[in-house]
PDB file of N, CA and C in Angstrom:
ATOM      1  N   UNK A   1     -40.968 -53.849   3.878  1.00  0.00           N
ATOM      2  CA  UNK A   1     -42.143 -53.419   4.601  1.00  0.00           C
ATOM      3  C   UNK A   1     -42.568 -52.049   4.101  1.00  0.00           C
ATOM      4  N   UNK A   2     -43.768 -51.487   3.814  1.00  0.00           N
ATOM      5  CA  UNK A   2     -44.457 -50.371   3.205  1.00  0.00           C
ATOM      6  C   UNK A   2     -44.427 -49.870   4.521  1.00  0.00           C
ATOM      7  N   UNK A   3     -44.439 -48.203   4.035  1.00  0.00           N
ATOM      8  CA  UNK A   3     -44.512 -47.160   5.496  1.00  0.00           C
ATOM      9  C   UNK A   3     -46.050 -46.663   5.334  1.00  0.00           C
ATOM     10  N   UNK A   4     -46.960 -46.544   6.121  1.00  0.00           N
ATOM     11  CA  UNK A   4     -47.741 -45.959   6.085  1.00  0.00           C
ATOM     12  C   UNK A   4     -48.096 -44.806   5.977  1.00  0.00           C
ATOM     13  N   UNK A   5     -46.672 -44.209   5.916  1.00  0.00           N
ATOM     14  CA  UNK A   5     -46.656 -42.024   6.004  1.00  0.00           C
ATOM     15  C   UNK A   5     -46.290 -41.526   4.877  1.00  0.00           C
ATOM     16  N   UNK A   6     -47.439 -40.680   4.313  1.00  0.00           N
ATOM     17  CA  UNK A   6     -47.424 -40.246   3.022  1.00  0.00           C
ATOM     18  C   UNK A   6     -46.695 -39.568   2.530  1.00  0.00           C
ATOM     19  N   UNK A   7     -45.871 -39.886   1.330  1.00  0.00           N
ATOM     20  CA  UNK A   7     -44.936 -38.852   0.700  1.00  0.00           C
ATOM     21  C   UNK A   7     -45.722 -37.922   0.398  1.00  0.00           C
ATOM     22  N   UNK A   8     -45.745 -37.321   1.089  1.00  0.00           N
ATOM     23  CA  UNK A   8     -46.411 -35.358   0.872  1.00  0.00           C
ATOM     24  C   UNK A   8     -46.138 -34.116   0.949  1.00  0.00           C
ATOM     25  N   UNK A   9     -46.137 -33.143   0.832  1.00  0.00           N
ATOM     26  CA  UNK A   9     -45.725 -31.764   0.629  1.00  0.00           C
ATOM     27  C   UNK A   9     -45.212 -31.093   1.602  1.00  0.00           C
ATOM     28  N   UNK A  10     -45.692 -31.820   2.670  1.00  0.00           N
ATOM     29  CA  UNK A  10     -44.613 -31.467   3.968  1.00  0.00           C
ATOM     30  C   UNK A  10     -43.181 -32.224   4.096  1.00  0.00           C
ATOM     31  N   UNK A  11     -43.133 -33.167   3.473  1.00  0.00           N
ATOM     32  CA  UNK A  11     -41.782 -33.709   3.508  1.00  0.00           C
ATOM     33  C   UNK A  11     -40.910 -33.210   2.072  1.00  0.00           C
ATOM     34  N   UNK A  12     -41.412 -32.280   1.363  1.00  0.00           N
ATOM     35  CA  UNK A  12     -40.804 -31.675   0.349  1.00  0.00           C
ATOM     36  C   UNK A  12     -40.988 -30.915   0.095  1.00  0.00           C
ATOM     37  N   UNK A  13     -40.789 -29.803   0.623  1.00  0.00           N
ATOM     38  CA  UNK A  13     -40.720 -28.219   0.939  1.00  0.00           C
ATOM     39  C   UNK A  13     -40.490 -27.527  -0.639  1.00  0.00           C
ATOM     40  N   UNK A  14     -41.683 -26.477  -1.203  1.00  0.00           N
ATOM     41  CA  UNK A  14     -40.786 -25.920  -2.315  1.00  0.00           C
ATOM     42  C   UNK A  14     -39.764 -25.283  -2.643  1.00  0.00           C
ATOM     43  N   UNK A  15     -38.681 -24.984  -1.287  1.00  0.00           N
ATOM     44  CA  UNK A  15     -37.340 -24.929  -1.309  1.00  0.00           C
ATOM     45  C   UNK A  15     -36.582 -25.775  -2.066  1.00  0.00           C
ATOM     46  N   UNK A  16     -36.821 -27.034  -1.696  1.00  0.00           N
ATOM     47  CA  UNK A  16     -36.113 -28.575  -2.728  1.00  0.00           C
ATOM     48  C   UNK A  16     -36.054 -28.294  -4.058  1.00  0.00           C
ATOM     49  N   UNK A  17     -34.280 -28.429  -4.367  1.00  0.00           N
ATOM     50  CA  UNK A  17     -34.405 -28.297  -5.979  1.00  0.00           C
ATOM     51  C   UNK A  17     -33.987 -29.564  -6.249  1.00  0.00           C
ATOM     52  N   UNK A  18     -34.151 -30.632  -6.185  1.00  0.00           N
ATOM     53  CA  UNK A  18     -33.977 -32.135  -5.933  1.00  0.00           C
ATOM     54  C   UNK A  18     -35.261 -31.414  -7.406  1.00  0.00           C
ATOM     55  N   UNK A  19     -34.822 -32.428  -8.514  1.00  0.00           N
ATOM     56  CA  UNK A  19     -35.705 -32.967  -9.391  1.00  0.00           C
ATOM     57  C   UNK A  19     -36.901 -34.397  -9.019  1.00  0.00           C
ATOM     58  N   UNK A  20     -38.116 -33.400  -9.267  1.00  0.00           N
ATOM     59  CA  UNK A  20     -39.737 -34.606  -8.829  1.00  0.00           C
ATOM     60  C   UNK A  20     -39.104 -35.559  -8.638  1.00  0.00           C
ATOM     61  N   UNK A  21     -38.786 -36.325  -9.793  1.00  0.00           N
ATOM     62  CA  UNK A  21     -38.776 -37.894 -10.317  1.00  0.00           C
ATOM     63  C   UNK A  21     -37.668 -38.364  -9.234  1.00  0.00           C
ATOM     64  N   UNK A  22     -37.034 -37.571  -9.032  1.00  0.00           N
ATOM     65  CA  UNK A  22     -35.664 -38.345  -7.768  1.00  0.00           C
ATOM     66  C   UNK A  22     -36.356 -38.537  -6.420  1.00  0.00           C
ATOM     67  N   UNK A  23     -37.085 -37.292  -6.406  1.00  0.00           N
ATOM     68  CA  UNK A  23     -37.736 -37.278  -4.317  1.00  0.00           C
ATOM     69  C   UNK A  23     -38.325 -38.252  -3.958  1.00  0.00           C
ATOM     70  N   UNK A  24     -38.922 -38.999  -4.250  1.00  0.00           N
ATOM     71  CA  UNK A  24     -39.382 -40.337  -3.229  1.00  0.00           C
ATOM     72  C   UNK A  24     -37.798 -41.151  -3.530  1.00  0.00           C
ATOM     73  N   UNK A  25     -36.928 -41.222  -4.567  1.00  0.00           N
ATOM     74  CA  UNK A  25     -35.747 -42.089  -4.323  1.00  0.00           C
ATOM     75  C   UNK A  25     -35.403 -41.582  -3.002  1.00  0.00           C
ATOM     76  N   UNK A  26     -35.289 -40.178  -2.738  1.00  0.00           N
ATOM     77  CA  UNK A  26     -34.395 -40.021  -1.813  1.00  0.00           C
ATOM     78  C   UNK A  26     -35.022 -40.414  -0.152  1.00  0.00           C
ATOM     79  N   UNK A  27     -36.520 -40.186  -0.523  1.00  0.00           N
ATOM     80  CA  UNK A  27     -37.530 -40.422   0.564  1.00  0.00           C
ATOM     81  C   UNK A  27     -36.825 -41.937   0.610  1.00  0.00           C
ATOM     82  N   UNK A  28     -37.184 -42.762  -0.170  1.00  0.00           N
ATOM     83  CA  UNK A  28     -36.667 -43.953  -0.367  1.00  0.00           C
ATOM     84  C   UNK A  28     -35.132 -44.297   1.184  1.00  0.00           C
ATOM     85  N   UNK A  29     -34.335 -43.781   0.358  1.00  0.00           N
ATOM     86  CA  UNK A  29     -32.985 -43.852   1.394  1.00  0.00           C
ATOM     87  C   UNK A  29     -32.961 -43.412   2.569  1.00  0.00           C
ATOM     88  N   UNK A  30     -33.721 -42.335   2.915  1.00  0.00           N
ATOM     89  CA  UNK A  30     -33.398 -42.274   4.332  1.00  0.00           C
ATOM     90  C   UNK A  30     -34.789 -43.090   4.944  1.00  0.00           C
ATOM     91  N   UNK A  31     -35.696 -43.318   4.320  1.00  0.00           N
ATOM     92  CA  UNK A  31     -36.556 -44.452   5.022  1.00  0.00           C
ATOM     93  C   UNK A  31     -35.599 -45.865   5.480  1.00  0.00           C
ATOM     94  N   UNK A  32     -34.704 -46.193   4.458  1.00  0.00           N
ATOM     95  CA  UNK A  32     -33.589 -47.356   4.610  1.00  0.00           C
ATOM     96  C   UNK A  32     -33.125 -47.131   5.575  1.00  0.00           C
ATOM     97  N   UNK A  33     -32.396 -45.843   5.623  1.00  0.00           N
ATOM     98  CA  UNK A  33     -31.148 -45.302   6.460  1.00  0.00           C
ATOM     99  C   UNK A  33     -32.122 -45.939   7.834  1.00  0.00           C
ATOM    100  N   UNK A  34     -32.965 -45.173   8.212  1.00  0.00           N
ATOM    101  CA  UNK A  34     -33.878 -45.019   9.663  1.00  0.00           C
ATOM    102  C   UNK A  34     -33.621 -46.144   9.797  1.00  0.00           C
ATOM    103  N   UNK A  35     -34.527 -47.445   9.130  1.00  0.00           N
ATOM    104  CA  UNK A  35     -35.094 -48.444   9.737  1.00  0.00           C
ATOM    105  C   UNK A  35     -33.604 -49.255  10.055  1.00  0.00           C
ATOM    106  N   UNK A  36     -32.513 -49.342   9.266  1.00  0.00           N
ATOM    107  CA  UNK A  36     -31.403 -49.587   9.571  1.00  0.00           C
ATOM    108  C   UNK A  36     -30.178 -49.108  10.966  1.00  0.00           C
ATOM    109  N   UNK A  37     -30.454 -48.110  11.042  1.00  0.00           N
ATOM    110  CA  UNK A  37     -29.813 -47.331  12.131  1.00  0.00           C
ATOM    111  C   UNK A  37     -30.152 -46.812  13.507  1.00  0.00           C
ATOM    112  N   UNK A  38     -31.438 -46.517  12.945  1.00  0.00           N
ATOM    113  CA  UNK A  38     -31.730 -45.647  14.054  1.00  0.00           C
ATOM    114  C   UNK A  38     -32.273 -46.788  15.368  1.00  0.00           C
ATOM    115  N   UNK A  39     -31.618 -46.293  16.524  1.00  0.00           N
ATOM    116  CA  UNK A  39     -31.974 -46.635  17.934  1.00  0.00           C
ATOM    117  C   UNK A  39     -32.648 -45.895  18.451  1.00  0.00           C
ATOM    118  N   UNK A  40     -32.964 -44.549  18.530  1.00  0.00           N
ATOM    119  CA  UNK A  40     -33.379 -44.135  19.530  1.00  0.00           C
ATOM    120  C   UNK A  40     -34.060 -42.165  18.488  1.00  0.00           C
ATOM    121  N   UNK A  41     -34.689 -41.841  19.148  1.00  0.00           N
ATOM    122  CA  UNK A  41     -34.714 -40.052  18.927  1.00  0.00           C
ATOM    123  C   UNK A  41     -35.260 -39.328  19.640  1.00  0.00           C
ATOM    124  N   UNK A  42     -34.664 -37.990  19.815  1.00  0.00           N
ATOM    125  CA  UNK A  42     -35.382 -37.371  20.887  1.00  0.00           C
ATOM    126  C   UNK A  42     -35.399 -35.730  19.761  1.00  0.00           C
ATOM    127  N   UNK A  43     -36.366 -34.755  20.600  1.00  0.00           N
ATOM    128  CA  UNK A  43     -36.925 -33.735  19.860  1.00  0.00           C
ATOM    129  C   UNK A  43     -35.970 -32.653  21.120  1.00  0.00           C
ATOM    130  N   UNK A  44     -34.971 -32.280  21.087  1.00  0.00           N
ATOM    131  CA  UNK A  44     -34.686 -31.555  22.810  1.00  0.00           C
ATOM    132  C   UNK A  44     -35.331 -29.927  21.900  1.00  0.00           C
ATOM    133  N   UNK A  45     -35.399 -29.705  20.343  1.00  0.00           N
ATOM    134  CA  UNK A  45     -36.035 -28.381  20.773  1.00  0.00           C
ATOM    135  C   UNK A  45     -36.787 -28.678  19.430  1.00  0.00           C
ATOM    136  N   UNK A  46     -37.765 -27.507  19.396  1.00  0.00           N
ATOM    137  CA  UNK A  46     -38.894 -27.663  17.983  1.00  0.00           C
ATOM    138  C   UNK A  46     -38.219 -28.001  16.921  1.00  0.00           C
ATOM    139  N   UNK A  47     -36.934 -26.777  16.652  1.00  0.00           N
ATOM    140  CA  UNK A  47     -35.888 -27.090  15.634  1.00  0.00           C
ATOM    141  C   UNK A  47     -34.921 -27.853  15.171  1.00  0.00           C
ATOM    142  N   UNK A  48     -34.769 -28.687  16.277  1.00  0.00           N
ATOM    143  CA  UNK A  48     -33.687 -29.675  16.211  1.00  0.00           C
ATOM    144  C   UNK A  48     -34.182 -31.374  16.793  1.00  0.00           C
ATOM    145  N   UNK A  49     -33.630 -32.260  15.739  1.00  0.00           N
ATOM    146  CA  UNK A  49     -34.168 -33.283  16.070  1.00  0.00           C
ATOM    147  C   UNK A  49     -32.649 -34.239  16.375  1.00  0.00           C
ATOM    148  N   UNK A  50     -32.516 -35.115  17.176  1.00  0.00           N
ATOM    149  CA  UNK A  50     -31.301 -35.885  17.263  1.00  0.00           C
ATOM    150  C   UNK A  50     -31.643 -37.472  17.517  1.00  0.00           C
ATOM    151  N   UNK A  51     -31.289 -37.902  16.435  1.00  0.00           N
ATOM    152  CA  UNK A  51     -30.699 -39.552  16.172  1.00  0.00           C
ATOM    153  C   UNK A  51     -29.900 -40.266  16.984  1.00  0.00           C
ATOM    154  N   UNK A  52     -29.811 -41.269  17.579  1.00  0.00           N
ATOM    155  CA  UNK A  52     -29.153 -41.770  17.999  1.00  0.00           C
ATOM    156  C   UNK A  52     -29.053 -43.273  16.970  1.00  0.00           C
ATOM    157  N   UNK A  53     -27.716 -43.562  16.128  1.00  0.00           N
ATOM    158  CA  UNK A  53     -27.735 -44.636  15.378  1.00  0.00           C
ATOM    159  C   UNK A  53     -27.086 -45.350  15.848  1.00  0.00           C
ATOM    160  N   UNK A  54     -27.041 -46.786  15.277  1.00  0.00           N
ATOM    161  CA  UNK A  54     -26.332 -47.786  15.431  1.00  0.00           C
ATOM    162  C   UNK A  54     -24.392 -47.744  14.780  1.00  0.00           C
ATOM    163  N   UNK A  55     -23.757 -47.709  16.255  1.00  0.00           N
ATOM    164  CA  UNK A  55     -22.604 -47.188  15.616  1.00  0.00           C
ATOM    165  C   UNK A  55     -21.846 -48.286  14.746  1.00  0.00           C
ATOM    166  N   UNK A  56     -21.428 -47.907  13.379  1.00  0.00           N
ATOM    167  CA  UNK A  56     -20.555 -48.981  12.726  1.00  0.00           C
ATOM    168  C   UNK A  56     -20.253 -47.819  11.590  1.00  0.00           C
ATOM    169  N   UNK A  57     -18.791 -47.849  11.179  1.00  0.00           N
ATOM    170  CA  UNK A  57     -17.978 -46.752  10.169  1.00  0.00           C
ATOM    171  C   UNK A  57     -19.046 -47.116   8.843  1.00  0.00           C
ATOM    172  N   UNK A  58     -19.388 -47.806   8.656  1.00  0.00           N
ATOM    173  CA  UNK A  58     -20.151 -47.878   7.178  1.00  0.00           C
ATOM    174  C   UNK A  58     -21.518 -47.453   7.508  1.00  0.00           C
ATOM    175  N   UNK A  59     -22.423 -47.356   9.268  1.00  0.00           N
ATOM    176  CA  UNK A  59     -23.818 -46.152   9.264  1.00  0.00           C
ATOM    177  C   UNK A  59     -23.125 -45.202   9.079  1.00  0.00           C
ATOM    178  N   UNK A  60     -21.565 -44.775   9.784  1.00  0.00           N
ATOM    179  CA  UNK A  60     -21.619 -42.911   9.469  1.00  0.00           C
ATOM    180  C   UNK A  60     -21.146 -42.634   7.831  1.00  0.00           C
ATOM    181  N   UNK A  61     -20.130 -43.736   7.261  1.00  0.00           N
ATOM    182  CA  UNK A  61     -20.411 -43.343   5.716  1.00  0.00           C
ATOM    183  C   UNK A  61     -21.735 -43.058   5.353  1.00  0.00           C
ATOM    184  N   UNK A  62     -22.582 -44.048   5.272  1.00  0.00           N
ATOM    185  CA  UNK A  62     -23.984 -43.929   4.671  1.00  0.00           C
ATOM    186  C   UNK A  62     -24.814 -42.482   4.889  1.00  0.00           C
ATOM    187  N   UNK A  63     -24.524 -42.001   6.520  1.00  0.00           N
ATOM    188  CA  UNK A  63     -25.507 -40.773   6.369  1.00  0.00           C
ATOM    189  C   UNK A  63     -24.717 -39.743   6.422  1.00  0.00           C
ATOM    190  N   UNK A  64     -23.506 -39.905   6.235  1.00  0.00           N
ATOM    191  CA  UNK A  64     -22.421 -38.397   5.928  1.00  0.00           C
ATOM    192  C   UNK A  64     -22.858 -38.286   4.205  1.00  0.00           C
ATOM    193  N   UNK A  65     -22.416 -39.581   3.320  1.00  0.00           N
ATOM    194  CA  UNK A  65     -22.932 -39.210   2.273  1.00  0.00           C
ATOM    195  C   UNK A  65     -24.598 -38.749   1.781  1.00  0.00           C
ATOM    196  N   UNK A  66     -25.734 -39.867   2.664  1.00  0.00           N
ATOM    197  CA  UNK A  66     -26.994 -39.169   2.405  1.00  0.00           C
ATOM    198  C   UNK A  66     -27.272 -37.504   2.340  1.00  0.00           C
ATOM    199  N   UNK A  67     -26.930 -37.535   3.804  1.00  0.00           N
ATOM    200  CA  UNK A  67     -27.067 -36.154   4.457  1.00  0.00           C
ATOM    201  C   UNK A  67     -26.185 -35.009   3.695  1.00  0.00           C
ATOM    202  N   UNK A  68     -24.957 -35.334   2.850  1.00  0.00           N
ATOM    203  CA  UNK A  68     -24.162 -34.293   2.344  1.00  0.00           C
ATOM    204  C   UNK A  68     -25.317 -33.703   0.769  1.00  0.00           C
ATOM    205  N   UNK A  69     -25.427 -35.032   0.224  1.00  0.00           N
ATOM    206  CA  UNK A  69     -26.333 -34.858  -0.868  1.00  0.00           C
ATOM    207  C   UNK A  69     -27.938 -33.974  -0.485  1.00  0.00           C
ATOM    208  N   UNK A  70     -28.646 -34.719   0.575  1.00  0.00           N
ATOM    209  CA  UNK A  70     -29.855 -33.844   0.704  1.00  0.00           C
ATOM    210  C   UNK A  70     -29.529 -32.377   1.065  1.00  0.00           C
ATOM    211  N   UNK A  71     -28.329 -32.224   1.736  1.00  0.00           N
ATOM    212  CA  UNK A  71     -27.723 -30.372   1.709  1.00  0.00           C
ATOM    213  C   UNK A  71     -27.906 -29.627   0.579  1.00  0.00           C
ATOM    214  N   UNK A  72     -27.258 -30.848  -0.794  1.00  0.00           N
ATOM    215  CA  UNK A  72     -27.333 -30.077  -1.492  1.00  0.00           C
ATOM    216  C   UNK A  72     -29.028 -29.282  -2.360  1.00  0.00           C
ATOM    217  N   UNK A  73     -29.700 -30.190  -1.925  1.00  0.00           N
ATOM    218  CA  UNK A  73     -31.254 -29.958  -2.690  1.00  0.00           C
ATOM    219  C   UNK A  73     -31.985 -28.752  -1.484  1.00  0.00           C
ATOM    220  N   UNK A  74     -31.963 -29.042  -0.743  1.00  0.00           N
ATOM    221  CA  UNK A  74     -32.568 -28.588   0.705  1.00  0.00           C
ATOM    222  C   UNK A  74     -31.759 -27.829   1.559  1.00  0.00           C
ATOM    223  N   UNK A  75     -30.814 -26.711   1.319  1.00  0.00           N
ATOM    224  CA  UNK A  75     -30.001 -26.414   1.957  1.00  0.00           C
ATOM    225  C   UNK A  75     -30.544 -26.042   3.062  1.00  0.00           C
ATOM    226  N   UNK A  76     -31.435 -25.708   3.446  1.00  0.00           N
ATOM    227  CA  UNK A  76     -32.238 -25.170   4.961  1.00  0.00           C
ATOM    228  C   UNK A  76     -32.131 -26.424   6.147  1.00  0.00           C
ATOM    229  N   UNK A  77     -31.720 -27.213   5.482  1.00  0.00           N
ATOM    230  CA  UNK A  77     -30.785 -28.183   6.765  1.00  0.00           C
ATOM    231  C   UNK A  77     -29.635 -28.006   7.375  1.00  0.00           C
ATOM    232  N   UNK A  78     -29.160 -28.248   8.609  1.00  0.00           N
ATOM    233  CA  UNK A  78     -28.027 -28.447   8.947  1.00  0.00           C
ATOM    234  C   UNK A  78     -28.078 -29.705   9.656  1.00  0.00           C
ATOM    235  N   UNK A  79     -27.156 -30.594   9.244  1.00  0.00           N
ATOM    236  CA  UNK A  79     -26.964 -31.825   9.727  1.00  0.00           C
ATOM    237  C   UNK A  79     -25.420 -32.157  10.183  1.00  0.00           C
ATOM    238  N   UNK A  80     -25.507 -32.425  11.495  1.00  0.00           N
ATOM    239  CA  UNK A  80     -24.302 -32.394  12.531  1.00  0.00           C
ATOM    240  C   UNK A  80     -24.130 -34.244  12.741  1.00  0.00           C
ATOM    241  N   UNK A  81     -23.357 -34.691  11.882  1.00  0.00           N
ATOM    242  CA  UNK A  81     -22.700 -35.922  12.488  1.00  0.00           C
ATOM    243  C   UNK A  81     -22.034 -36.233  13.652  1.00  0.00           C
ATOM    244  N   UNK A  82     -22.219 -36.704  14.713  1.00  0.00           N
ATOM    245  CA  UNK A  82     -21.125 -36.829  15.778  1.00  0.00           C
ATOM    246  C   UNK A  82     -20.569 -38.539  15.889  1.00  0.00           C
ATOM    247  N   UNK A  83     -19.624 -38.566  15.777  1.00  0.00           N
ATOM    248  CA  UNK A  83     -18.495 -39.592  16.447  1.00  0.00           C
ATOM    249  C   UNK A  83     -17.864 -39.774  17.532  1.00  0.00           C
ATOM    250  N   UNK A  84     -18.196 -40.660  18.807  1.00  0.00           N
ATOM    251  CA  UNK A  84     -17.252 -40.052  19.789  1.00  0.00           C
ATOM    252  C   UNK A  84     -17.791 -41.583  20.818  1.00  0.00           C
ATOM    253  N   UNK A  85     -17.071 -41.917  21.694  1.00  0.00           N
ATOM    254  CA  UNK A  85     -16.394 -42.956  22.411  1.00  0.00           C
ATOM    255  C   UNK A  85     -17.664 -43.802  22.384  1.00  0.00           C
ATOM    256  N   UNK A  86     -17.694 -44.294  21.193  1.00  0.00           N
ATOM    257  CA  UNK A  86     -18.576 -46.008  20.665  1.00  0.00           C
ATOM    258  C   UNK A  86     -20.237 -45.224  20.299  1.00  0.00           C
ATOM    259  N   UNK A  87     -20.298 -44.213  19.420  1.00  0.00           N
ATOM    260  CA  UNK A  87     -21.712 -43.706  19.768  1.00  0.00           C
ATOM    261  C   UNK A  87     -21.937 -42.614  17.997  1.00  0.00           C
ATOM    262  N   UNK A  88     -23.066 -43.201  17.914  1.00  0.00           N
ATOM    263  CA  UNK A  88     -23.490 -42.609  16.481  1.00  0.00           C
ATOM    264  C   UNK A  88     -24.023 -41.173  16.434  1.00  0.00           C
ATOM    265  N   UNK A  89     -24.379 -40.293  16.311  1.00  0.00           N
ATOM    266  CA  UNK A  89     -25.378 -39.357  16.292  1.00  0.00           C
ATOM    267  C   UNK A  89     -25.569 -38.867  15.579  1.00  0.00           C
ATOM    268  N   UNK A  90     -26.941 -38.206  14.892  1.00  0.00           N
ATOM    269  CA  UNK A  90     -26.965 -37.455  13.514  1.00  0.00           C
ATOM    270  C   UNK A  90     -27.950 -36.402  13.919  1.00  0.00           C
ATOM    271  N   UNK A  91     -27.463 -35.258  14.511  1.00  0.00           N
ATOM    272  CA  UNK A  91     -28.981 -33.961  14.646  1.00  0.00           C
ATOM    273  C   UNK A  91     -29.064 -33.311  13.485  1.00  0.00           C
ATOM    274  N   UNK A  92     -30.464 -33.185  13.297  1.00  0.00           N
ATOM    275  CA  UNK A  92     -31.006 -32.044  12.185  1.00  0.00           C
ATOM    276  C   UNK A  92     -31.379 -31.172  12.705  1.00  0.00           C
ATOM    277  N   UNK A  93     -31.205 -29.875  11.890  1.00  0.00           N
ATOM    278  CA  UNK A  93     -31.895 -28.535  12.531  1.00  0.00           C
ATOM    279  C   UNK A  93     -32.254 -28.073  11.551  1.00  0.00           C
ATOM    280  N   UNK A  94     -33.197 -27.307  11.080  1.00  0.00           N
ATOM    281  CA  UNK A  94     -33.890 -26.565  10.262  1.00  0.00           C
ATOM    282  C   UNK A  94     -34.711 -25.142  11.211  1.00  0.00           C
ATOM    283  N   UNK A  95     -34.488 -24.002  10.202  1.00  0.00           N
ATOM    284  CA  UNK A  95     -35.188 -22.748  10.803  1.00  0.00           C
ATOM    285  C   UNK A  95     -36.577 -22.994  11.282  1.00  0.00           C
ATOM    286  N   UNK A  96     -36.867 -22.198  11.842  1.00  0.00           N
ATOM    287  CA  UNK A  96     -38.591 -21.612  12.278  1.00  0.00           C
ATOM    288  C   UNK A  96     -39.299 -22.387  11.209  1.00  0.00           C
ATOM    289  N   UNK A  97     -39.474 -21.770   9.817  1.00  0.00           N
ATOM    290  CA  UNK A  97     -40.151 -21.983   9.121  1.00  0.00           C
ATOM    291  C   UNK A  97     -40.247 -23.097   8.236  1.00  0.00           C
ATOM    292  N   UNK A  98     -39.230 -24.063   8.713  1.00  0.00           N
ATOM    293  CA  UNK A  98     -39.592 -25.538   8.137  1.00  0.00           C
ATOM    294  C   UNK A  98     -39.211 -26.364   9.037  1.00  0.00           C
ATOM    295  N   UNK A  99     -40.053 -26.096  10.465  1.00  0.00           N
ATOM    296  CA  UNK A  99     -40.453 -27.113  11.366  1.00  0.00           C
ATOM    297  C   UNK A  99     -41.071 -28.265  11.227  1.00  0.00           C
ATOM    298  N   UNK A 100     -42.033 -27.884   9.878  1.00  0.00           N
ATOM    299  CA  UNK A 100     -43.023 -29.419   9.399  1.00  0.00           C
ATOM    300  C   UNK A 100     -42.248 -30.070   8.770  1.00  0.00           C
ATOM    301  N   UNK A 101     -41.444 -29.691   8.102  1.00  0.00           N
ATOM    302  CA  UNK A 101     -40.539 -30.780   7.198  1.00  0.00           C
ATOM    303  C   UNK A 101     -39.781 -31.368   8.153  1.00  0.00           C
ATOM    304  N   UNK A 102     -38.907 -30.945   9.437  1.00  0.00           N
ATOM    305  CA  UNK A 102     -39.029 -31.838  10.369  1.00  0.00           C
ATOM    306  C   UNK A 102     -39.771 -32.649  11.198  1.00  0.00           C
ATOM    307  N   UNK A 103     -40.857 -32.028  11.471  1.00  0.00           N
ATOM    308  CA  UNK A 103     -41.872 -33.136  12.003  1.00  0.00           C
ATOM    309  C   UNK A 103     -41.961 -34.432  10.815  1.00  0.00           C
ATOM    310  N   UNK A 104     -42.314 -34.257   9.818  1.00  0.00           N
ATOM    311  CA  UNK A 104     -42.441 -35.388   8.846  1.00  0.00           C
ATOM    312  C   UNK A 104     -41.282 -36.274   9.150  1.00  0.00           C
ATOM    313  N   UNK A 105     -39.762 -35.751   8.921  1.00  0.00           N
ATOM    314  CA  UNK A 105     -38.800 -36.310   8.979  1.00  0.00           C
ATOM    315  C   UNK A 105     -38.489 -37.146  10.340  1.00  0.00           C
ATOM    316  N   UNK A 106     -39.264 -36.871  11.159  1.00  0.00           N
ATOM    317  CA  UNK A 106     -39.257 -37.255  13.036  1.00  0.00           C
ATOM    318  C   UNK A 106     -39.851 -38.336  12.314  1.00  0.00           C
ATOM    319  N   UNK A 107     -41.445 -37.563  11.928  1.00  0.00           N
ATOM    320  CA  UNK A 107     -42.429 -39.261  12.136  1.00  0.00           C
ATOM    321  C   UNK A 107     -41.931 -40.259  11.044  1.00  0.00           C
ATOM    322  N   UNK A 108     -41.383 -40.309   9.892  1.00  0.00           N
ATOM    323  CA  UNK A 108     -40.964 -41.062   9.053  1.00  0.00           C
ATOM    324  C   UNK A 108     -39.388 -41.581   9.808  1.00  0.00           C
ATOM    325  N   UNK A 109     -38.876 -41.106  10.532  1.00  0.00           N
ATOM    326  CA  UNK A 109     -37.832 -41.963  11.298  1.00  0.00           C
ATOM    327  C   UNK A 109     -38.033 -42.815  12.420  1.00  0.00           C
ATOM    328  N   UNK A 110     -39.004 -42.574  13.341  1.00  0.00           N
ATOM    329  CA  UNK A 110     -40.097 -43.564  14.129  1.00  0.00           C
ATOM    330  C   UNK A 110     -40.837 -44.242  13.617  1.00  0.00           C
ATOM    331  N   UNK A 111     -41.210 -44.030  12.696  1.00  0.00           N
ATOM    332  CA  UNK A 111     -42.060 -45.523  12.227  1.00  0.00           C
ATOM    333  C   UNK A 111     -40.735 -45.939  11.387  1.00  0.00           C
ATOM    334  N   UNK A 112     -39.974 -45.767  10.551  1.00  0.00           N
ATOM    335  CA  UNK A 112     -38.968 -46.973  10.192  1.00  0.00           C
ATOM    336  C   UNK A 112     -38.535 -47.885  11.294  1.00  0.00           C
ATOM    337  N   UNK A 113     -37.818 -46.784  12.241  1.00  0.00           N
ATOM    338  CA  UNK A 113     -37.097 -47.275  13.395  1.00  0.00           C
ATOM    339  C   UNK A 113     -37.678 -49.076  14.306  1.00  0.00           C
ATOM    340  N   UNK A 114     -39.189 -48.218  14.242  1.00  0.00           N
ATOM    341  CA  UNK A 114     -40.395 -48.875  15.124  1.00  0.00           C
ATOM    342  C   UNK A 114     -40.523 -50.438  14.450  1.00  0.00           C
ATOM    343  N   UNK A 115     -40.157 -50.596  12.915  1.00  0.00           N
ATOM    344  CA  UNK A 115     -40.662 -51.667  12.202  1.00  0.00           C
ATOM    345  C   UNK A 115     -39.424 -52.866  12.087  1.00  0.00           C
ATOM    346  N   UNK A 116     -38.438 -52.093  12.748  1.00  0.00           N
ATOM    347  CA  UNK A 116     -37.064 -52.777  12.560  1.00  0.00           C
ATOM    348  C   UNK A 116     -37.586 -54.473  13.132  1.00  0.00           C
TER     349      UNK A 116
END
């Protein structure tokens, strides 16, 4: 299924040292990741966004490794995996100043989620 939300400059901050030709791959994977995992999301502050995934040891492989790799291009993430009695979670936080690259990352995880 095609996403309707444009790979654009808000979802790739000129912080990213991710080489051009890779960034929609990676757009690519966590579009997968979403539409695969994700149950649920909530925004509890501007800066922080939290996932609620579908728990199974091979979603938290998948976004321990995604999420370790996009650290490395984008370090202005922090991404908090949680594990704990039958329950997935993945929050992102990013500073003040790359709130839009989370908003993108919100709306590109609701519409995967949404198309499941």
């Amino acid at each position: 299924m095609t996403q309707n939300i444009a790979f654009g400059q808000e979802w790739v901050p000129s912080a990213c040292t991710l080489p051009t030709a890779e960034q929609p791959l990676r757009v690519a994977e966590f579009d997968a990741l979403f539409a695969d995992t994700v149950q649920s999301l909530a925004r509890p502050e501007r800066t922080r966004l939290r996932l609620e995934l579908a728990f199974s040891p091979e979603h938290a492989a998948r976004a321990a490794e995604l999420t370790a790799r996009e650290n490395g291009c984008c370090s202005f993430f922090t991404f908090t995996l949680t594990i704990a009695d039958g329950s997935l979670t993945l929050e992102v936080a990013v500073p003040q100043e790359q709130v839009e690259v989370l908003d993108a990352l919100q709306a590109r995880a609701g519409a995967a989620s949404a198309s499941m």
